[in-house]
N, C-alpha and C. Protein backbone atom coordinates (compact mmCIF):
# COMPACT_ATOMS: atom_id res chain seq x y z
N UNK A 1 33.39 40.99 21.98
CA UNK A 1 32.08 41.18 21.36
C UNK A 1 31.76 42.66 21.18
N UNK A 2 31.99 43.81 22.38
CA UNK A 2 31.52 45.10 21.81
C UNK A 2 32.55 45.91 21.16
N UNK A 3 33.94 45.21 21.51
CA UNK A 3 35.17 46.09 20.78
C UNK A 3 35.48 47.83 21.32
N UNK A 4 35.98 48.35 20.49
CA UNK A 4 36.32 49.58 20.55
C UNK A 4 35.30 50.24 19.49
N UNK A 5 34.74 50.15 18.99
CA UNK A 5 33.81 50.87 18.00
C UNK A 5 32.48 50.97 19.32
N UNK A 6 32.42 50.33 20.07
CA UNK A 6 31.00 50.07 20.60
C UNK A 6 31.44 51.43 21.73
N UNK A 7 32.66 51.28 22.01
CA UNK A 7 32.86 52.53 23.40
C UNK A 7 32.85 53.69 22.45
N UNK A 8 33.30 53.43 21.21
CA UNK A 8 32.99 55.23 20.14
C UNK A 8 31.35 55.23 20.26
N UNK A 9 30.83 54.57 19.86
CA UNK A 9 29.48 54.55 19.76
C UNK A 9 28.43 55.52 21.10
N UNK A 10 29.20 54.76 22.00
CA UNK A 10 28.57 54.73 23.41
C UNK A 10 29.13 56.17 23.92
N UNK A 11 30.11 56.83 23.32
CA UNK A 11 30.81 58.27 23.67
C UNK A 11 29.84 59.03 22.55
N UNK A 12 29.83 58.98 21.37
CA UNK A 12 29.22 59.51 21.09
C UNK A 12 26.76 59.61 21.02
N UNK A 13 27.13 58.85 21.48
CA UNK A 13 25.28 58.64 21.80
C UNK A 13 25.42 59.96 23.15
N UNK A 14 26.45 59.49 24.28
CA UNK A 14 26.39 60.12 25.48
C UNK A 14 26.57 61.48 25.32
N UNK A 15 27.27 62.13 24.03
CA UNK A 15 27.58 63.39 24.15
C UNK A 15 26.54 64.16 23.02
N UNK A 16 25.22 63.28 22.42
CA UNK A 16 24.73 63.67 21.40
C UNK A 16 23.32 64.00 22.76
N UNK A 17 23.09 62.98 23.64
CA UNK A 17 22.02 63.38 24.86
C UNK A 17 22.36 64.48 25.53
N UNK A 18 23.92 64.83 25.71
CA UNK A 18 24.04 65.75 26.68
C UNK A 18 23.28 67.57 26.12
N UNK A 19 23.83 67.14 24.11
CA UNK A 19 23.22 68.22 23.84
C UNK A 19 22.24 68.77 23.43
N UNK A 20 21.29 67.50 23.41
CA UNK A 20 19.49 67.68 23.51
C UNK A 20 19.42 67.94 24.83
N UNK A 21 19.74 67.95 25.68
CA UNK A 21 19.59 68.05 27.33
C UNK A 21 19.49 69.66 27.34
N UNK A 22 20.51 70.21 26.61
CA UNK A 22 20.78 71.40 26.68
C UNK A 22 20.17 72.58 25.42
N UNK A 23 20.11 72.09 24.95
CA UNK A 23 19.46 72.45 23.35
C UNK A 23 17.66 72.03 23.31
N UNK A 24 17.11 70.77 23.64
CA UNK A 24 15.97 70.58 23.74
C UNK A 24 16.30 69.35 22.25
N UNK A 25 15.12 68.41 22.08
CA UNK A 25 15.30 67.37 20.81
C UNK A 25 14.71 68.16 19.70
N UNK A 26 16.00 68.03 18.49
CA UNK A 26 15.45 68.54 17.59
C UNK A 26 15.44 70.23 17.66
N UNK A 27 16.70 70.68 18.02
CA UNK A 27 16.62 72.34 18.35
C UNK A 27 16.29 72.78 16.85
N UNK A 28 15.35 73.95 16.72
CA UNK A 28 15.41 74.75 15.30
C UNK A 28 14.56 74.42 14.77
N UNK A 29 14.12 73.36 15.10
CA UNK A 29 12.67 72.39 14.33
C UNK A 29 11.13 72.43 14.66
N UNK A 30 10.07 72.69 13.76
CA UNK A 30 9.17 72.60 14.33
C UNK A 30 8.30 71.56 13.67
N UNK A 31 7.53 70.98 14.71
CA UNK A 31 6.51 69.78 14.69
C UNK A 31 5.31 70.72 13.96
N UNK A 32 4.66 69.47 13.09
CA UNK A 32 3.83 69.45 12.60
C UNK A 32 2.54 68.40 11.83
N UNK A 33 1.48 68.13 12.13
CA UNK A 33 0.45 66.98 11.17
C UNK A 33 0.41 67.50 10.03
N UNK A 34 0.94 65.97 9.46
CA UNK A 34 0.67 66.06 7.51
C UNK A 34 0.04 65.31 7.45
N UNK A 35 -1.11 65.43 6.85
CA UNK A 35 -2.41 64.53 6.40
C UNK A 35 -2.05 64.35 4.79
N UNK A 36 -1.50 62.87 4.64
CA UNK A 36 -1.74 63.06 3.19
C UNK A 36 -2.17 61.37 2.77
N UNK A 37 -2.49 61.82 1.34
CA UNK A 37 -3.17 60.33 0.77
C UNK A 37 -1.87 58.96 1.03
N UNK A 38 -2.76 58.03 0.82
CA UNK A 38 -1.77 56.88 1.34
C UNK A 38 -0.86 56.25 0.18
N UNK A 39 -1.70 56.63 -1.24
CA UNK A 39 -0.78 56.44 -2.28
C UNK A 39 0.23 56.83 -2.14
N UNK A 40 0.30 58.70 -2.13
CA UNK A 40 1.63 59.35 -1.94
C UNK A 40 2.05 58.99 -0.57
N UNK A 41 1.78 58.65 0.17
CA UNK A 41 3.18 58.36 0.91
C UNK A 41 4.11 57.25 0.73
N UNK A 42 3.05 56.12 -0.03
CA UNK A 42 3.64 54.80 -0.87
C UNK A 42 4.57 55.40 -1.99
N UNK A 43 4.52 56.17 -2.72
CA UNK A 43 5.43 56.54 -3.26
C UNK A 43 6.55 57.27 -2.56
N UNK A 44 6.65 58.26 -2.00
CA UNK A 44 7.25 59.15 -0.80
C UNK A 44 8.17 58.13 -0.13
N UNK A 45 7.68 57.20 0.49
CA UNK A 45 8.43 56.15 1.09
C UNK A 45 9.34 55.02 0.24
N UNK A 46 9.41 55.20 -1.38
CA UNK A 46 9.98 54.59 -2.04
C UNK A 46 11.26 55.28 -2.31
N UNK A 47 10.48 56.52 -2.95
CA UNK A 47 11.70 57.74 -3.36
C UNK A 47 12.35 57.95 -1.99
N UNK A 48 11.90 57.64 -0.85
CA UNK A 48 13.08 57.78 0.21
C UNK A 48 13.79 56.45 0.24
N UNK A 49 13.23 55.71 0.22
CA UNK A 49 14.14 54.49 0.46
C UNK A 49 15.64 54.58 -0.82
N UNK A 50 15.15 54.93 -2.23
CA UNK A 50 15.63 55.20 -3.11
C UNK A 50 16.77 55.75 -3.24
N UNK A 51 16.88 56.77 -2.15
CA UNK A 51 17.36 58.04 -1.75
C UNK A 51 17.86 57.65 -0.38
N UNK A 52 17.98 56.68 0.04
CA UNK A 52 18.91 56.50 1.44
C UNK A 52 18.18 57.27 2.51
N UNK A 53 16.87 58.09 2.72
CA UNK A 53 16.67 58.75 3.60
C UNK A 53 15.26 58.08 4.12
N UNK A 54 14.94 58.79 5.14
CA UNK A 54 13.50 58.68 5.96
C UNK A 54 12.76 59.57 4.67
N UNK A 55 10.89 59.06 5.42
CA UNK A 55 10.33 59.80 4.64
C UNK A 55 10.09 61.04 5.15
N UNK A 56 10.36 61.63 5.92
CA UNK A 56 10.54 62.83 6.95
C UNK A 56 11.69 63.71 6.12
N UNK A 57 12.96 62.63 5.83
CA UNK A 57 14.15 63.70 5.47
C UNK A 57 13.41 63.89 4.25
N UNK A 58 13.18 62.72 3.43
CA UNK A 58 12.49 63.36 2.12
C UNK A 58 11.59 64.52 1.73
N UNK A 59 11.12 64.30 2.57
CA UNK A 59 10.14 65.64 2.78
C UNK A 59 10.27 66.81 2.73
N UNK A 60 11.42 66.92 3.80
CA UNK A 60 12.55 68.71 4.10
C UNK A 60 12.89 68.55 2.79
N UNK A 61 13.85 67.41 1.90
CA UNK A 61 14.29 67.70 0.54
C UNK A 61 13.35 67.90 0.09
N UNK A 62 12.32 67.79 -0.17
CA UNK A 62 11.34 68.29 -1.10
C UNK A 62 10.91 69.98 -1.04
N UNK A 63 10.97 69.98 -0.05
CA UNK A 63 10.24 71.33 0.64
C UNK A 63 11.28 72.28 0.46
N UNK A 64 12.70 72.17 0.93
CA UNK A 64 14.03 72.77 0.84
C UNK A 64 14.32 73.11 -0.97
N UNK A 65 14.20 72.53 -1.28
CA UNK A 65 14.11 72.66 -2.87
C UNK A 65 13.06 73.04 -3.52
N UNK A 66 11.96 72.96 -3.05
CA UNK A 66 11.03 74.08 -3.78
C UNK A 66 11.07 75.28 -3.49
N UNK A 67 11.89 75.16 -2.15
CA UNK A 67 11.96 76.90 -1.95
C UNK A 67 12.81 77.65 -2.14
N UNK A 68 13.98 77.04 -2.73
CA UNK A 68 15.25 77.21 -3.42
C UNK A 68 14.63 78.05 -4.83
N UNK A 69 13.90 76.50 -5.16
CA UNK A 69 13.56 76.71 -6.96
C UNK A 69 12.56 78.50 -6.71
N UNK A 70 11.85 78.48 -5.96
CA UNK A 70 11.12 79.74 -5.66
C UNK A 70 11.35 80.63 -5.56
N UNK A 71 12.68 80.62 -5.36
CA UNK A 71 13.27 81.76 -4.59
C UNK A 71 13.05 82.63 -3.65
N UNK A 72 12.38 81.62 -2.37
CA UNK A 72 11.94 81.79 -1.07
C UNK A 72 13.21 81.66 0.02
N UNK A 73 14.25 80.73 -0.03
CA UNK A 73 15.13 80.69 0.41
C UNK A 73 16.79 80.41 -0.22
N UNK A 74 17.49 81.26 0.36
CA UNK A 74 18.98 80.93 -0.13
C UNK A 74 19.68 79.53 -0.12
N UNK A 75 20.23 79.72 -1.40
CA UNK A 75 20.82 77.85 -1.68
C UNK A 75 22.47 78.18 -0.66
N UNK A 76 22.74 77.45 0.20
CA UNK A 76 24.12 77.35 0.24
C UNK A 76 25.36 77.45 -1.16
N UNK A 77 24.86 76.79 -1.95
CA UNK A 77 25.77 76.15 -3.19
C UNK A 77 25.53 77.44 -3.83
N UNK A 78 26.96 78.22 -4.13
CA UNK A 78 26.55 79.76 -4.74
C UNK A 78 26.49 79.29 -6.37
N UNK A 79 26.27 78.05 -7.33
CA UNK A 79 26.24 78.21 -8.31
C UNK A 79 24.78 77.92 -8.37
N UNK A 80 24.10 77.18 -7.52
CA UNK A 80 22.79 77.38 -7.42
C UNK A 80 21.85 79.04 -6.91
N UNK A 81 22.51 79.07 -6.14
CA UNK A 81 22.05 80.39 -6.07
C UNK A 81 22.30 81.42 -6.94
N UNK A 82 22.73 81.37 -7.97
CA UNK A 82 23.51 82.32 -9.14
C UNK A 82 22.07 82.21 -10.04
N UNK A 83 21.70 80.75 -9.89
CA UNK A 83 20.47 80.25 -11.33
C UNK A 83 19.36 80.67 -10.44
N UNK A 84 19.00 80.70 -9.38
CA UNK A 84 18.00 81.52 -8.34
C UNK A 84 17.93 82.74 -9.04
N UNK A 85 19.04 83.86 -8.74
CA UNK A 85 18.94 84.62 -8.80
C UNK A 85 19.08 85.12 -10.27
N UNK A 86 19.41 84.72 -10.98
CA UNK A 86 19.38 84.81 -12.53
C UNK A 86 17.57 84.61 -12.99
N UNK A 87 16.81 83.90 -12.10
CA UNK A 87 15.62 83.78 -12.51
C UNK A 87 14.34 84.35 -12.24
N UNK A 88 14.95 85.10 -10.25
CA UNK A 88 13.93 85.39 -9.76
C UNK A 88 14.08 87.42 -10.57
N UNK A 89 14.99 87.50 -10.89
CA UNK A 89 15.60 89.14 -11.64
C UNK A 89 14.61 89.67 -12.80
């Protein structure tokens, strides 16, 4: 019944606690209240579902990409960052 996938499972859960133990949950991240209308999160929660993600990850994508498009922060992807910087010039 639990197989060999369940002891991968169970190795990796154990070594993902050890490094919140050591790191803290969520290292790099900071908490915050978003107050927003209930429409948009009805939508928010679609386009995530849409999108394979939480409405949380959706969110960072949203936010991560406006600040790309802004040219507030660096894109990993240097052909994106090429059109960044071709725009913010």
């Amino acid at each position: 019944m639990w197989g060999k996938r369940s002891a991968a499972y169970f190795k990796y859960w154990h070594a993902l606690s050890i490094i919140q133990y050591y790191k803290g949950p969520m290292a790099g991240k900071k908490n915050f209240v978003l107050r927003i209308d209930e429409d948009m999160y009805k939508a928010l929660e679609k386009w995530a579902g849409d999108e394979f993600r939480s409405v949380n990850g959706q969110i960072e994508w949203i936010i991560d990409r406006a600040l790309k498009d802004a040219g507030r922060k660096k894109s990993n992807d240097p052909i994106v960052q090429k059109k960044i910087d071709k725009n913010t010039t």
